[in-house]
Protein backbone atom coordinates (compact mmCIF):
# COMPACT_ATOMS: atom_id res chain seq x y z
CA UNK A 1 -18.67 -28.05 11.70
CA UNK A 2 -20.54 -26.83 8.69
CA UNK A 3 -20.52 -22.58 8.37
CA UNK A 4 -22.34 -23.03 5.48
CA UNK A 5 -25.40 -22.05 6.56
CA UNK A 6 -25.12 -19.39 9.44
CA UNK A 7 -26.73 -16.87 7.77
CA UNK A 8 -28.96 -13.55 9.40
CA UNK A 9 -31.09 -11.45 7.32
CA UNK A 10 -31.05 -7.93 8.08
CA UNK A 11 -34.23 -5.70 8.02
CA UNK A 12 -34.28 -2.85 10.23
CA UNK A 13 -33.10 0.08 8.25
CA UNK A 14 -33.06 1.69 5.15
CA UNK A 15 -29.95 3.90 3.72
CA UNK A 16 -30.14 6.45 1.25
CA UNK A 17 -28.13 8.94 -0.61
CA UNK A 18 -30.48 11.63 -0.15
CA UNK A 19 -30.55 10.83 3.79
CA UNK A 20 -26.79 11.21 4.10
CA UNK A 21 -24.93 14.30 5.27
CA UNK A 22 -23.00 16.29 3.06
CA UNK A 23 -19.66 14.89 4.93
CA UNK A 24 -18.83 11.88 5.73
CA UNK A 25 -17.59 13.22 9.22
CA UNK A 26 -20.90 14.42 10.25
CA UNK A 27 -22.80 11.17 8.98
CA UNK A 28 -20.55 9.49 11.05
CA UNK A 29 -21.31 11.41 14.17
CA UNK A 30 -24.89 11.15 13.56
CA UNK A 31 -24.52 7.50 13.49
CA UNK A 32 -21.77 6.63 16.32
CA UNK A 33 -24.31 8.70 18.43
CA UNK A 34 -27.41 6.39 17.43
CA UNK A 35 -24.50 3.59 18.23
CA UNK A 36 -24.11 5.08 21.86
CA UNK A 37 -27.77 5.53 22.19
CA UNK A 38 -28.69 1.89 21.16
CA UNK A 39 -26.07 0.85 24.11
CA UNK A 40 -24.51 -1.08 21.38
CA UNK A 41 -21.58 -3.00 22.49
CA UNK A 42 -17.85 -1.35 22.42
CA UNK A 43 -19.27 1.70 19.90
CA UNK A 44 -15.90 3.11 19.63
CA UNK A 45 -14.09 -0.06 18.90
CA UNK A 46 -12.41 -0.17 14.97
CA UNK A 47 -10.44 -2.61 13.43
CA UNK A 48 -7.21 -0.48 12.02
CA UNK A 49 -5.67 -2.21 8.70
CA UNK A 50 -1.95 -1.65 8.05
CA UNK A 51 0.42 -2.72 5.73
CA UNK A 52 4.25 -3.40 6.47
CA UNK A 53 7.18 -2.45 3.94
CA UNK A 54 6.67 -5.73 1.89
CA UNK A 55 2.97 -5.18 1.18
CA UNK A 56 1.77 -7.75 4.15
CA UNK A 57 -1.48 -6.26 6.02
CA UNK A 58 -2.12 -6.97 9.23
CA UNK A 59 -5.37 -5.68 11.56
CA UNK A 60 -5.83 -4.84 15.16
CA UNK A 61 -8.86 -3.43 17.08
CA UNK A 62 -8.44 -0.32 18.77
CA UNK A 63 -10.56 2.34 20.49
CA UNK A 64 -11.30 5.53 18.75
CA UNK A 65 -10.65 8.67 20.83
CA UNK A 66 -12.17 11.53 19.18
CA UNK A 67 -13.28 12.64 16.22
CA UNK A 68 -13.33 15.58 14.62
CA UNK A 69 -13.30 17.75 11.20
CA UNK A 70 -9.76 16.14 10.08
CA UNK A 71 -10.58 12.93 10.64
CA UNK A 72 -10.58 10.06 13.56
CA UNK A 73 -7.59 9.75 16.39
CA UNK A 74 -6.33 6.48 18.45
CA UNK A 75 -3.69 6.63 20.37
CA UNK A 76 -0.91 3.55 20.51
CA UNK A 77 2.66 2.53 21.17
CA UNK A 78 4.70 3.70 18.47
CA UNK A 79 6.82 0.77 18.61
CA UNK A 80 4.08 -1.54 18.36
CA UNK A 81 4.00 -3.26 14.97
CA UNK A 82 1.19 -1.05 13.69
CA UNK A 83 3.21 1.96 14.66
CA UNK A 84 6.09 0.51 12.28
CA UNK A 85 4.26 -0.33 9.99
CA UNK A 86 2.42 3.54 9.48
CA UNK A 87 6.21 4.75 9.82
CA UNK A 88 6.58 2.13 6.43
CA UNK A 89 3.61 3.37 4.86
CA UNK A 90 0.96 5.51 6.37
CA UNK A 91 -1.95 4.54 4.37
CA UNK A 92 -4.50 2.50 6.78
CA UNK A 93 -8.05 1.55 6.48
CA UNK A 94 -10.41 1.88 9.79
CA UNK A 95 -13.69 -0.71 9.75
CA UNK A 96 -16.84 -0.36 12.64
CA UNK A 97 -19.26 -2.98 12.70
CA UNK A 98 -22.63 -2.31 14.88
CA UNK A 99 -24.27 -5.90 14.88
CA UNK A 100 -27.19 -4.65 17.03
CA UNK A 101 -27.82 -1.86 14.22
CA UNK A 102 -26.78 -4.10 11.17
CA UNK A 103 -24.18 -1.25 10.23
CA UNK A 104 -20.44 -0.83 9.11
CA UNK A 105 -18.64 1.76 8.27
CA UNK A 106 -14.95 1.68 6.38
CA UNK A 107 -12.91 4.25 6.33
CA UNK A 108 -9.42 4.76 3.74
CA UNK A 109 -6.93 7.14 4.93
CA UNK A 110 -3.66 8.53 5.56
CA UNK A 111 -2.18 8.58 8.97
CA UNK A 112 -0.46 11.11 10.52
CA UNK A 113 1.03 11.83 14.43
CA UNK A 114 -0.87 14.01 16.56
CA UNK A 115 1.35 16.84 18.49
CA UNK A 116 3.30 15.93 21.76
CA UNK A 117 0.76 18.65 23.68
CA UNK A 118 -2.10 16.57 22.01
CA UNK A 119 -0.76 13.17 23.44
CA UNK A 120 0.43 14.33 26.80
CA UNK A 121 -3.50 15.87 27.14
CA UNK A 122 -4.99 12.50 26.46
CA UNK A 123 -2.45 10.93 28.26
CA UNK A 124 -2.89 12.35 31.50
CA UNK A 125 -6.48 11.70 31.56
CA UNK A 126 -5.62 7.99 31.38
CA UNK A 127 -5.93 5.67 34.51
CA UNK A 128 -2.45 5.12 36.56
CA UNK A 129 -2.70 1.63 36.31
CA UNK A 130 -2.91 1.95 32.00
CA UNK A 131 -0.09 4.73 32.28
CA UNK A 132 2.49 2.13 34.20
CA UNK A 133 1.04 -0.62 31.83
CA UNK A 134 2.24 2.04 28.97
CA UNK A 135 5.75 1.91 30.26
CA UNK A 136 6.19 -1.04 30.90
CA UNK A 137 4.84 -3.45 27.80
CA UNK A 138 7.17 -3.95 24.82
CA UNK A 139 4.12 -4.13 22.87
CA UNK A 140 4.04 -6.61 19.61
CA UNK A 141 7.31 -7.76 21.24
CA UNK A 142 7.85 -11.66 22.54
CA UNK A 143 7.05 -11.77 26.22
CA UNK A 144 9.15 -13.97 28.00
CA UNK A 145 7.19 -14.16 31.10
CA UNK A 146 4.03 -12.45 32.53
CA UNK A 147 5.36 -11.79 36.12
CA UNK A 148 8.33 -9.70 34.26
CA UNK A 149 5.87 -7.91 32.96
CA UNK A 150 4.16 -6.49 36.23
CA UNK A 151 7.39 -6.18 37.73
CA UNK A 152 8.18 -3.89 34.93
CA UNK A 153 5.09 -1.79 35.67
CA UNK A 154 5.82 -2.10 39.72
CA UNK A 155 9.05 -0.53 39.00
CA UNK A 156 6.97 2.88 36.88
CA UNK A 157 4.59 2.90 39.68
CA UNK A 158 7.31 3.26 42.42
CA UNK A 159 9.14 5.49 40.41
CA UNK A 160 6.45 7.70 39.43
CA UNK A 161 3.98 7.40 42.46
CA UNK A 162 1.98 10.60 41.88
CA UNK A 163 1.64 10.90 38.47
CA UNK A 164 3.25 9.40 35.36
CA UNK A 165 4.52 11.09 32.40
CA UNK A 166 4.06 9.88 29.22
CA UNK A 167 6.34 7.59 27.38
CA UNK A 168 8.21 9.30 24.12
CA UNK A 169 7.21 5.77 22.60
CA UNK A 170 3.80 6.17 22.66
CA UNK A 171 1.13 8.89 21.49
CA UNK A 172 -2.03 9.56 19.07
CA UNK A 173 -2.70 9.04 15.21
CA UNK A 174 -4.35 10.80 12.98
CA UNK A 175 -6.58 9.34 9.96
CA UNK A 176 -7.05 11.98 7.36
CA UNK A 177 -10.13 10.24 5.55
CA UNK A 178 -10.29 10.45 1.52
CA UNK A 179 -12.66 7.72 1.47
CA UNK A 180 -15.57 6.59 4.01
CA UNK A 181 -18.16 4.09 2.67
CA UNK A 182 -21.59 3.64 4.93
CA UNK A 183 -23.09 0.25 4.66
CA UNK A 184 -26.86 -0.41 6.07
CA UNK A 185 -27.76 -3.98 6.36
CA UNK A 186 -30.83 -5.17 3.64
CA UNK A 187 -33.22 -8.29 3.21
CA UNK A 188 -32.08 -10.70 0.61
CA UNK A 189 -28.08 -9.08 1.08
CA UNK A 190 -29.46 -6.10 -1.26
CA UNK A 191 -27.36 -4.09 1.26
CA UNK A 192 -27.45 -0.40 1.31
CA UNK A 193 -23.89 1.23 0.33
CA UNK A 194 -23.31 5.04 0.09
CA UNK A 195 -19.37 5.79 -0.21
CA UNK A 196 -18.05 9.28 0.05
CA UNK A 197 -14.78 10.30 -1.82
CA UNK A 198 -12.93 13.44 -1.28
CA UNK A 199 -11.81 15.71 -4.65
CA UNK A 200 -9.66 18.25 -3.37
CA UNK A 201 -11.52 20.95 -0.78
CA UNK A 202 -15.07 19.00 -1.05
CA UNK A 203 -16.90 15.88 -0.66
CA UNK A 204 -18.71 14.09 -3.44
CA UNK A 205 -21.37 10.51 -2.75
CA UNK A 206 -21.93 8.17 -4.54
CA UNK A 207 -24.52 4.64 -4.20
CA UNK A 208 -22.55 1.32 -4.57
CA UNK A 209 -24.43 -2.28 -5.41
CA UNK A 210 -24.41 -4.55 -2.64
């Protein structure tokens, strides 16, 4: 099998500095929304970079949940490996990737844990079925058999038949963003890169070559 030649030329936008917001926040907005609008597949879907004790990164995708003013929130098992590994070290990188609109963003951060009230708010507005499946998967752990598994979550379910609480293990992250790079897709991979990078209370942009 010979990769040496799948290639795709990308043509249908332009990026430019002057275009951009003044924060990276709001130029994200603008374009997860043109994301949503375009029906692009999985829009809020991010691949989250961590990096254990020993300086070995791993990656995941993840959904994002909301985002706001301090930065961009999932919500995961804290005793899932990337949970260890942002108790190890709590700087992560976030990547999108919109095929259909030959965009990318990547995000540099610091994590931190949202409050309890936050996670028990999201958490209740989760399906029952996802709640039990909360409780009941040692995630990033061996699983020794699949039908343990969903006995596991039968056992949640008939304990908590109206409504389950959510697990102390298990809650929402925070990524404080000090850098966000925007990446637009150009003929000839002459790509269009604008990367923000905080200094202190404000934002400054810069272009990057492709």
């Amino acid at each position: 099998m010979n990769l040496h030649h799948i290639r795709q030329d990308y043509a249908r936008q332009e990026l430019s500095i002057e275009d951009c917001a003044a924060s990276p926040i709001e130029q994200f907005q603008k374009w997860l929304q043109e994301a949503m609008t375009a029906q692009v597949n999985e829009p809020t879907a991010m691949n989250v970079a961590t990096v254990d004790a020993h300086g070995q990164p791993s990656a995941r995708m993840v959904l994002l949940k909301e985002v706001n003013d301090s930065g961009f929130v999932f919500f995961t098992n804290y005793r899932s490996r990337k949970g260890r590994e942002i108790e190890a070290n709590p700087q992560v990188a976030l990547t999108f990737f919109w095929s259909e609109l030959e965009r990318e963003v990547r995000i540099e951060g610091l994590v931190e844990k949202l409050s309890a009230e936050q996670s028990d708010e999201y958490f209740a507005s989760r399906p029952y079925t996802s709640k039990a499946g909360a409780w009941a998967s040692h995630q990033s752990e061996p699983l020794n058999s699949k039908p343990a598994l969903l006995a596991r979550a039968a056992v949640v379910a008939a304990k908590y038949p109206l409504n389950i609480p959510r697990p102390p293990f298990w809650g929402g992250y925070l990524v404080v963003p000090h850098a966000v790079e925007f990446w637009q897709g150009r003929p000839s991979r002459l790509h269009d890169r604008v990367l923000y990078l905080r200094h202190q209370d404000h934002w400054g942009k810069s272009v990057l070559s492709p």
